[in-house]
PDB file of N, CA and C in Angstrom:
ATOM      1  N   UNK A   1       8.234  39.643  19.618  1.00  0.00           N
ATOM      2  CA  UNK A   1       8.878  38.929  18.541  1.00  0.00           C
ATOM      3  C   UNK A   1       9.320  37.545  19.006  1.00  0.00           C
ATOM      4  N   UNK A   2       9.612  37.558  20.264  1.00  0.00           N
ATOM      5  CA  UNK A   2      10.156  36.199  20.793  1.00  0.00           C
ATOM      6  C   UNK A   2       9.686  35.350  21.164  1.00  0.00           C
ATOM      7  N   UNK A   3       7.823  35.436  21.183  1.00  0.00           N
ATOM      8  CA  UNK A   3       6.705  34.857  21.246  1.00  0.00           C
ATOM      9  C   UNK A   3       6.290  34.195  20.541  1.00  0.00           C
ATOM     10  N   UNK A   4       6.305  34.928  18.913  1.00  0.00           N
ATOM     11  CA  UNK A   4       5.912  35.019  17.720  1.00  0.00           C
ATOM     12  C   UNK A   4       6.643  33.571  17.287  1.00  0.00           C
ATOM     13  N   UNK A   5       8.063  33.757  17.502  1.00  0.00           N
ATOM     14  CA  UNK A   5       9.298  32.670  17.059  1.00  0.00           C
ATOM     15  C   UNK A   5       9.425  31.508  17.610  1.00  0.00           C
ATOM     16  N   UNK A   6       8.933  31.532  18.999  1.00  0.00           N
ATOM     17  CA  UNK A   6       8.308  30.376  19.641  1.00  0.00           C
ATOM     18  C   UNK A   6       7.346  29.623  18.993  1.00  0.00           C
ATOM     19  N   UNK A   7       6.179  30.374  18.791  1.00  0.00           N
ATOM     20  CA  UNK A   7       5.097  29.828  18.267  1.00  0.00           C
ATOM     21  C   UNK A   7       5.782  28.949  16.926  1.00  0.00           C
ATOM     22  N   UNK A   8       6.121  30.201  16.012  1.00  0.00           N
ATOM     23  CA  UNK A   8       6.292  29.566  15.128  1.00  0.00           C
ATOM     24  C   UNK A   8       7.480  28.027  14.889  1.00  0.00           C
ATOM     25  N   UNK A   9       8.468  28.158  15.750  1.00  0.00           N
ATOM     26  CA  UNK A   9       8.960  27.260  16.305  1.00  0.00           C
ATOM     27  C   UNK A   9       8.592  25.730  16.544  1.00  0.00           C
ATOM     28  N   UNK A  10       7.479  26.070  17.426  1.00  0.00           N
ATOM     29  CA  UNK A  10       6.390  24.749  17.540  1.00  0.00           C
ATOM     30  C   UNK A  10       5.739  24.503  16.814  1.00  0.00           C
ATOM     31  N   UNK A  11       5.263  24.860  15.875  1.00  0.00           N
ATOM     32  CA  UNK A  11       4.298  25.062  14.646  1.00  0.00           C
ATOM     33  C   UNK A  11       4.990  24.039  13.595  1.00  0.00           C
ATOM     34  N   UNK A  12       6.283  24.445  13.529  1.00  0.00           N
ATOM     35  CA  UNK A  12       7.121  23.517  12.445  1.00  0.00           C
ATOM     36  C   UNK A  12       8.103  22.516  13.212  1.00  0.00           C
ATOM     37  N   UNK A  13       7.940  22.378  14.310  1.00  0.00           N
ATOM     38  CA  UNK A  13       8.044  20.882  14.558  1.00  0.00           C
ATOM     39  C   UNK A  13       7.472  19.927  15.200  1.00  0.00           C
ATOM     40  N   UNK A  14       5.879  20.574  15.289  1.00  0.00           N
ATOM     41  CA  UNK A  14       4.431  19.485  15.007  1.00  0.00           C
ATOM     42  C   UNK A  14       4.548  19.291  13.554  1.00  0.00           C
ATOM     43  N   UNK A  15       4.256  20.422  12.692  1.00  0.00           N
ATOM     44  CA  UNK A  15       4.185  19.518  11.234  1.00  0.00           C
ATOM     45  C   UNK A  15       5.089  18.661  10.787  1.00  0.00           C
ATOM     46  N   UNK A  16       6.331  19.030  11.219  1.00  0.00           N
ATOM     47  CA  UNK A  16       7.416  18.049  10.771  1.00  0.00           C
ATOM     48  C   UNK A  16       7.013  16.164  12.175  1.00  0.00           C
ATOM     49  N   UNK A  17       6.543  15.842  13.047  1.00  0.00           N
ATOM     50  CA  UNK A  17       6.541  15.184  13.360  1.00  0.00           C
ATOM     51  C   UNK A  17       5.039  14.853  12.669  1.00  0.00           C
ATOM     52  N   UNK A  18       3.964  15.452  12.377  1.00  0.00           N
ATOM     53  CA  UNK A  18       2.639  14.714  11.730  1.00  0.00           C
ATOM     54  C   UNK A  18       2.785  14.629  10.236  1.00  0.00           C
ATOM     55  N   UNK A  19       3.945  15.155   9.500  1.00  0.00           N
ATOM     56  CA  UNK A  19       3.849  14.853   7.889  1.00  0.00           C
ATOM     57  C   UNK A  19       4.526  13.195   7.592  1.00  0.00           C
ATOM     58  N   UNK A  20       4.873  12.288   8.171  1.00  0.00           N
ATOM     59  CA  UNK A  20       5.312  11.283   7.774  1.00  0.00           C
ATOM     60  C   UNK A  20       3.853  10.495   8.361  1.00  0.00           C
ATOM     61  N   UNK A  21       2.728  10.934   9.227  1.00  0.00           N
ATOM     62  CA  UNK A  21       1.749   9.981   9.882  1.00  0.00           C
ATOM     63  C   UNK A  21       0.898  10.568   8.395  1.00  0.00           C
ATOM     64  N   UNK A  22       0.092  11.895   8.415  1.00  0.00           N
ATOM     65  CA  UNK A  22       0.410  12.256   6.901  1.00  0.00           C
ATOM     66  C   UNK A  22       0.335  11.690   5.630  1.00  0.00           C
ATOM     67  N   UNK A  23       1.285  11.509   5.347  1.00  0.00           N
ATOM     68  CA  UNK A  23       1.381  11.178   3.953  1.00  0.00           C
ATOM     69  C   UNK A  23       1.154   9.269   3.864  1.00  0.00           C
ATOM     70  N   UNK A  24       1.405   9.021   4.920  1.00  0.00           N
ATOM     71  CA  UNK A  24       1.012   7.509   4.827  1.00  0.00           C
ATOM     72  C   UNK A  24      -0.228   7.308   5.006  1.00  0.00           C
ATOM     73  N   UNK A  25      -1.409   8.205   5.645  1.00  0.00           N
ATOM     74  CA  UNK A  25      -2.426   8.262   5.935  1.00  0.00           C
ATOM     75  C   UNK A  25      -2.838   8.310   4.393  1.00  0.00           C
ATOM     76  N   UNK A  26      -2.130   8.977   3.704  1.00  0.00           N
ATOM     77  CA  UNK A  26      -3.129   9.715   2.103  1.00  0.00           C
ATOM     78  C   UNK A  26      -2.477   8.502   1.218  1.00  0.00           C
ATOM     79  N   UNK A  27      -1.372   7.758   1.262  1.00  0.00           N
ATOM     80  CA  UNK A  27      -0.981   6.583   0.975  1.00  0.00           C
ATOM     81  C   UNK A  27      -1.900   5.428   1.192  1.00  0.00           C
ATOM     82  N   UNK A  28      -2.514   5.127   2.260  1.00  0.00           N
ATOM     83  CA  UNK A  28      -3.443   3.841   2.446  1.00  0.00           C
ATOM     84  C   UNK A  28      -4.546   4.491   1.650  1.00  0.00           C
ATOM     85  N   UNK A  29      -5.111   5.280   2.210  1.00  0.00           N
ATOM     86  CA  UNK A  29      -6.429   5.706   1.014  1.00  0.00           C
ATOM     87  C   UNK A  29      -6.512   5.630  -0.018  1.00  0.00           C
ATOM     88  N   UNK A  30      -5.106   5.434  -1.025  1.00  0.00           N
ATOM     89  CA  UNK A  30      -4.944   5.852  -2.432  1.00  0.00           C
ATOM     90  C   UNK A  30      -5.061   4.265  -2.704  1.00  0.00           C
ATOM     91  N   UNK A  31      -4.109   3.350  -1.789  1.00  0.00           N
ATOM     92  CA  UNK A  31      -4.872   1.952  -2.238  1.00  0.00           C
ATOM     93  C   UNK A  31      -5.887   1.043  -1.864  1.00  0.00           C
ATOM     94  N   UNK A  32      -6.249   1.954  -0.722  1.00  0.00           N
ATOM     95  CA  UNK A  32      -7.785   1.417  -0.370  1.00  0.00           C
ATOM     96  C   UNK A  32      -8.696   1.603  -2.039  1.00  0.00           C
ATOM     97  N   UNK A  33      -8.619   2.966  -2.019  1.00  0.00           N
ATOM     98  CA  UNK A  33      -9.392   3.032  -2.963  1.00  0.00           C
ATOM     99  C   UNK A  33      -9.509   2.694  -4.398  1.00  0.00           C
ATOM    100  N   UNK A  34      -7.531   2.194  -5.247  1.00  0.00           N
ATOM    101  CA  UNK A  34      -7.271   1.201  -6.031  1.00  0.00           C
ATOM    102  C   UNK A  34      -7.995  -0.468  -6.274  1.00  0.00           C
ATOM    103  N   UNK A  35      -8.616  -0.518  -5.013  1.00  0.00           N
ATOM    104  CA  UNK A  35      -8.747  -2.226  -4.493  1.00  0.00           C
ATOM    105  C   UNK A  35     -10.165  -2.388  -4.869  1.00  0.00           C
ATOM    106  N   UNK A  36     -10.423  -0.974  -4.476  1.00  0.00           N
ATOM    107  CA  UNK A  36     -12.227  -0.949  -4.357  1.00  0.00           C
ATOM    108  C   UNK A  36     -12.159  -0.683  -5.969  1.00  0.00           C
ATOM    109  N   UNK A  37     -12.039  -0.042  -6.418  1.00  0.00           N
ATOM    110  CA  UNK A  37     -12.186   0.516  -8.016  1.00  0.00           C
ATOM    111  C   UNK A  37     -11.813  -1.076  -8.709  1.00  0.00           C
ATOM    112  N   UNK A  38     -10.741  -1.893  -8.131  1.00  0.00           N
ATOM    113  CA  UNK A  38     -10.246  -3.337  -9.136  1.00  0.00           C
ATOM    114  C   UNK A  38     -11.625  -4.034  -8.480  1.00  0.00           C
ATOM    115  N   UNK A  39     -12.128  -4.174  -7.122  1.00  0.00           N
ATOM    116  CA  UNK A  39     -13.057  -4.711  -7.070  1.00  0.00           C
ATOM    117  C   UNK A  39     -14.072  -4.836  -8.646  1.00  0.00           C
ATOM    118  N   UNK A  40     -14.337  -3.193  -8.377  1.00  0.00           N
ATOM    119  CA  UNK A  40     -15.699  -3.154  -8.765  1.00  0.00           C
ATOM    120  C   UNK A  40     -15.525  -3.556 -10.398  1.00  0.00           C
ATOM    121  N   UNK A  41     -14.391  -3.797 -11.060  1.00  0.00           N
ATOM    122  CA  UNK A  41     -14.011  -3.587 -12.386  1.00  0.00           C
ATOM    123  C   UNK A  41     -13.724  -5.650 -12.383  1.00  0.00           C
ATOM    124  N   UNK A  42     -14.127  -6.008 -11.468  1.00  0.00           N
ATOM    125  CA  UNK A  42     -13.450  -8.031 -11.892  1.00  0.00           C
ATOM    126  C   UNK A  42     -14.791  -8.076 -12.608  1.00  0.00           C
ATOM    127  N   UNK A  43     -14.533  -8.913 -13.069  1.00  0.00           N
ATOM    128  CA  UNK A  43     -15.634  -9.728 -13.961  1.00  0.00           C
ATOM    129  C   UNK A  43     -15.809 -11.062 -12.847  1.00  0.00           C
ATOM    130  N   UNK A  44     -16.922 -10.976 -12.542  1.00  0.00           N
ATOM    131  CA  UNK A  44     -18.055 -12.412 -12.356  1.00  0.00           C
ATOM    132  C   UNK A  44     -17.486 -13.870 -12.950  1.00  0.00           C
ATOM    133  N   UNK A  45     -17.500 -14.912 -12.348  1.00  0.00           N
ATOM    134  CA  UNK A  45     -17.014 -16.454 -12.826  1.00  0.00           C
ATOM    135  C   UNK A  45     -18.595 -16.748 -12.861  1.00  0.00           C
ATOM    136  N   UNK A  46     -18.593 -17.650 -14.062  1.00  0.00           N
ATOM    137  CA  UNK A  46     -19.517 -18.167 -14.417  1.00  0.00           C
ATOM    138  C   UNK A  46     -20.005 -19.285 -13.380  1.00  0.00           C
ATOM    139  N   UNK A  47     -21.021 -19.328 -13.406  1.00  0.00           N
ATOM    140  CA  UNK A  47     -22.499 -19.740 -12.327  1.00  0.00           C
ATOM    141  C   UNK A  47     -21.238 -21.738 -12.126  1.00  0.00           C
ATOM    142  N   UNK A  48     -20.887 -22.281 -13.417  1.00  0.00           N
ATOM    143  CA  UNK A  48     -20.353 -23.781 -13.897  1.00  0.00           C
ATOM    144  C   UNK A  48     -19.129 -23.586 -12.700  1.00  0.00           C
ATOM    145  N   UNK A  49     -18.193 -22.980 -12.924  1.00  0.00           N
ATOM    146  CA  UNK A  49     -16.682 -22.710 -12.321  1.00  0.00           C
ATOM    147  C   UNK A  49     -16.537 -22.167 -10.795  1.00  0.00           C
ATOM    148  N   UNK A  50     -17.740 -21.664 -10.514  1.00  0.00           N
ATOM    149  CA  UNK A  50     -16.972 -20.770  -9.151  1.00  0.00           C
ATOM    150  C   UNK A  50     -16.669 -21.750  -7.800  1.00  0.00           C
ATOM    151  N   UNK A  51     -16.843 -22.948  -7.757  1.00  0.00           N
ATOM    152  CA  UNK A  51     -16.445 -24.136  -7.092  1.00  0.00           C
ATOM    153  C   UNK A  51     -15.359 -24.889  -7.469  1.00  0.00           C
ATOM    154  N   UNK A  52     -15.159 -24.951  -8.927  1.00  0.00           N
ATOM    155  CA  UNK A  52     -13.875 -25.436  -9.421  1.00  0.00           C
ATOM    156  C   UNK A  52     -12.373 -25.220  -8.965  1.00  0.00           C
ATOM    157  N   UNK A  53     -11.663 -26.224  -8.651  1.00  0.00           N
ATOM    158  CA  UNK A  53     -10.322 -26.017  -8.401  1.00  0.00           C
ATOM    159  C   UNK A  53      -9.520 -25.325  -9.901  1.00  0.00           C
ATOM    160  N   UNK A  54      -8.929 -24.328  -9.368  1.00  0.00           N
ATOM    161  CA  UNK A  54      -8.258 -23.801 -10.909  1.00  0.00           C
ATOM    162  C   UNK A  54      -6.877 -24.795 -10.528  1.00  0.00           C
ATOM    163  N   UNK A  55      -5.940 -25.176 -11.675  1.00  0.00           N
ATOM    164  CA  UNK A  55      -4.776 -25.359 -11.992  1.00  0.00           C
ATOM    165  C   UNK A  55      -3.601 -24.812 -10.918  1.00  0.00           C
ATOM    166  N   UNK A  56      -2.792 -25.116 -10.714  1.00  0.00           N
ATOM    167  CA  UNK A  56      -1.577 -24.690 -10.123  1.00  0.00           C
ATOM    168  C   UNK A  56      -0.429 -24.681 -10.954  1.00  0.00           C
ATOM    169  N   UNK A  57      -0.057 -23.395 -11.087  1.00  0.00           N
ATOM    170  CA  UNK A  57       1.037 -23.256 -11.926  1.00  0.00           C
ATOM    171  C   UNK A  57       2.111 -22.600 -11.056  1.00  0.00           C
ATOM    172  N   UNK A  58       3.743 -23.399 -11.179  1.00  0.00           N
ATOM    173  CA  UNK A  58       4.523 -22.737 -10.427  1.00  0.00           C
ATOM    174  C   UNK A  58       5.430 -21.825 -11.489  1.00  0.00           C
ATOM    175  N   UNK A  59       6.123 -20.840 -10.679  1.00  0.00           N
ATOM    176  CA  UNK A  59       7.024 -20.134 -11.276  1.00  0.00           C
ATOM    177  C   UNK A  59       8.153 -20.698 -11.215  1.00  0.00           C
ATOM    178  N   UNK A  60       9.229 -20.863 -11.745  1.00  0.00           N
ATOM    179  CA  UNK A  60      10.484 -20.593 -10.884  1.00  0.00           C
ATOM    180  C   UNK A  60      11.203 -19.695 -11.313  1.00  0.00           C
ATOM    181  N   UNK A  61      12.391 -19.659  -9.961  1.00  0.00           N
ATOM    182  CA  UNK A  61      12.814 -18.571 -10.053  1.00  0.00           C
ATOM    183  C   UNK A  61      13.832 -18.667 -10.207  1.00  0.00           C
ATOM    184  N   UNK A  62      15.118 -17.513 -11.044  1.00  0.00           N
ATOM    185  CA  UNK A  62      16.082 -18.358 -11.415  1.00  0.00           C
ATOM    186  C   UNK A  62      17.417 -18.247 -10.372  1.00  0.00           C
ATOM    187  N   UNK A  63      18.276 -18.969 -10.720  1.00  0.00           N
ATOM    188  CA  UNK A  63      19.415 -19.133  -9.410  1.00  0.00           C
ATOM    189  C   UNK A  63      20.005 -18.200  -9.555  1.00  0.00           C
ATOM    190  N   UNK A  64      20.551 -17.409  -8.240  1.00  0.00           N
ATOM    191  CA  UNK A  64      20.735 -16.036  -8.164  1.00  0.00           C
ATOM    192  C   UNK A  64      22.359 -15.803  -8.140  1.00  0.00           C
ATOM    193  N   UNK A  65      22.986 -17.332  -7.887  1.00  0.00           N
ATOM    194  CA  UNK A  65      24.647 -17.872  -7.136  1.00  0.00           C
ATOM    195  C   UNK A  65      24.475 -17.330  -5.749  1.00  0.00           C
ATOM    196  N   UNK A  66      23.775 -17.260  -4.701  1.00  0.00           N
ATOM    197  CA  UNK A  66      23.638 -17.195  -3.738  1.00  0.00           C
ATOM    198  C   UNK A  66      23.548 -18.455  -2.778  1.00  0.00           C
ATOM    199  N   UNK A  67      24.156 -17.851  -1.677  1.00  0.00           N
ATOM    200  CA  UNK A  67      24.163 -19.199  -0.807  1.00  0.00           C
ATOM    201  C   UNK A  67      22.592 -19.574  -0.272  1.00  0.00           C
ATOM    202  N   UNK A  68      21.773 -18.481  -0.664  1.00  0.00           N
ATOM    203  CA  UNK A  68      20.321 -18.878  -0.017  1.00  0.00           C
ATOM    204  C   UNK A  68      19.171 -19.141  -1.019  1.00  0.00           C
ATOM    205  N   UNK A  69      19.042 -20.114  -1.624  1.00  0.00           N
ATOM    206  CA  UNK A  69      18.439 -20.638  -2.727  1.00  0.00           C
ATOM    207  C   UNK A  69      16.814 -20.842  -2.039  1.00  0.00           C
ATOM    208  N   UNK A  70      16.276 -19.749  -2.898  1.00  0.00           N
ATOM    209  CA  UNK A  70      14.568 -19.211  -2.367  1.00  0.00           C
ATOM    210  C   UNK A  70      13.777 -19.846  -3.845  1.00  0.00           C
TER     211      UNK A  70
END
């Protein structure tokens, strides 16, 4: 029995040290594969534009009363 409890012992605190490598592992895949799917879903710039400088538009952002004005 005291073998058994060992084992099992070690058993659950390998999984507990590989479920946070884990779930971030199944995390990058989910937006790897978001990126590839938006890839494949852009639409093409016409043959005229794809050299063209587009516009620059700024945002701003509004003042927060902070001493660190971003």
């Amino acid at each position: 029995m005291n073998t058994f409890l060992s084992y099992l012992s070690i058993a659950a605190l390998f999984a507990l040290v590989l479920l946070p490598a884990l779930v971030g592992f199944a995390r990058e895949r989910r937006i790897d594969r978001e990126l590839r799917e938006a890839e494949l879903r852009r639409v093409p710039q016409p043959p005229g534009t794809a050299g063209a400088a587009l516009p620059v538009t700024a945002t701003r952002r509004p003042y927060l009363r902070s001493w660190a004005r971003i």
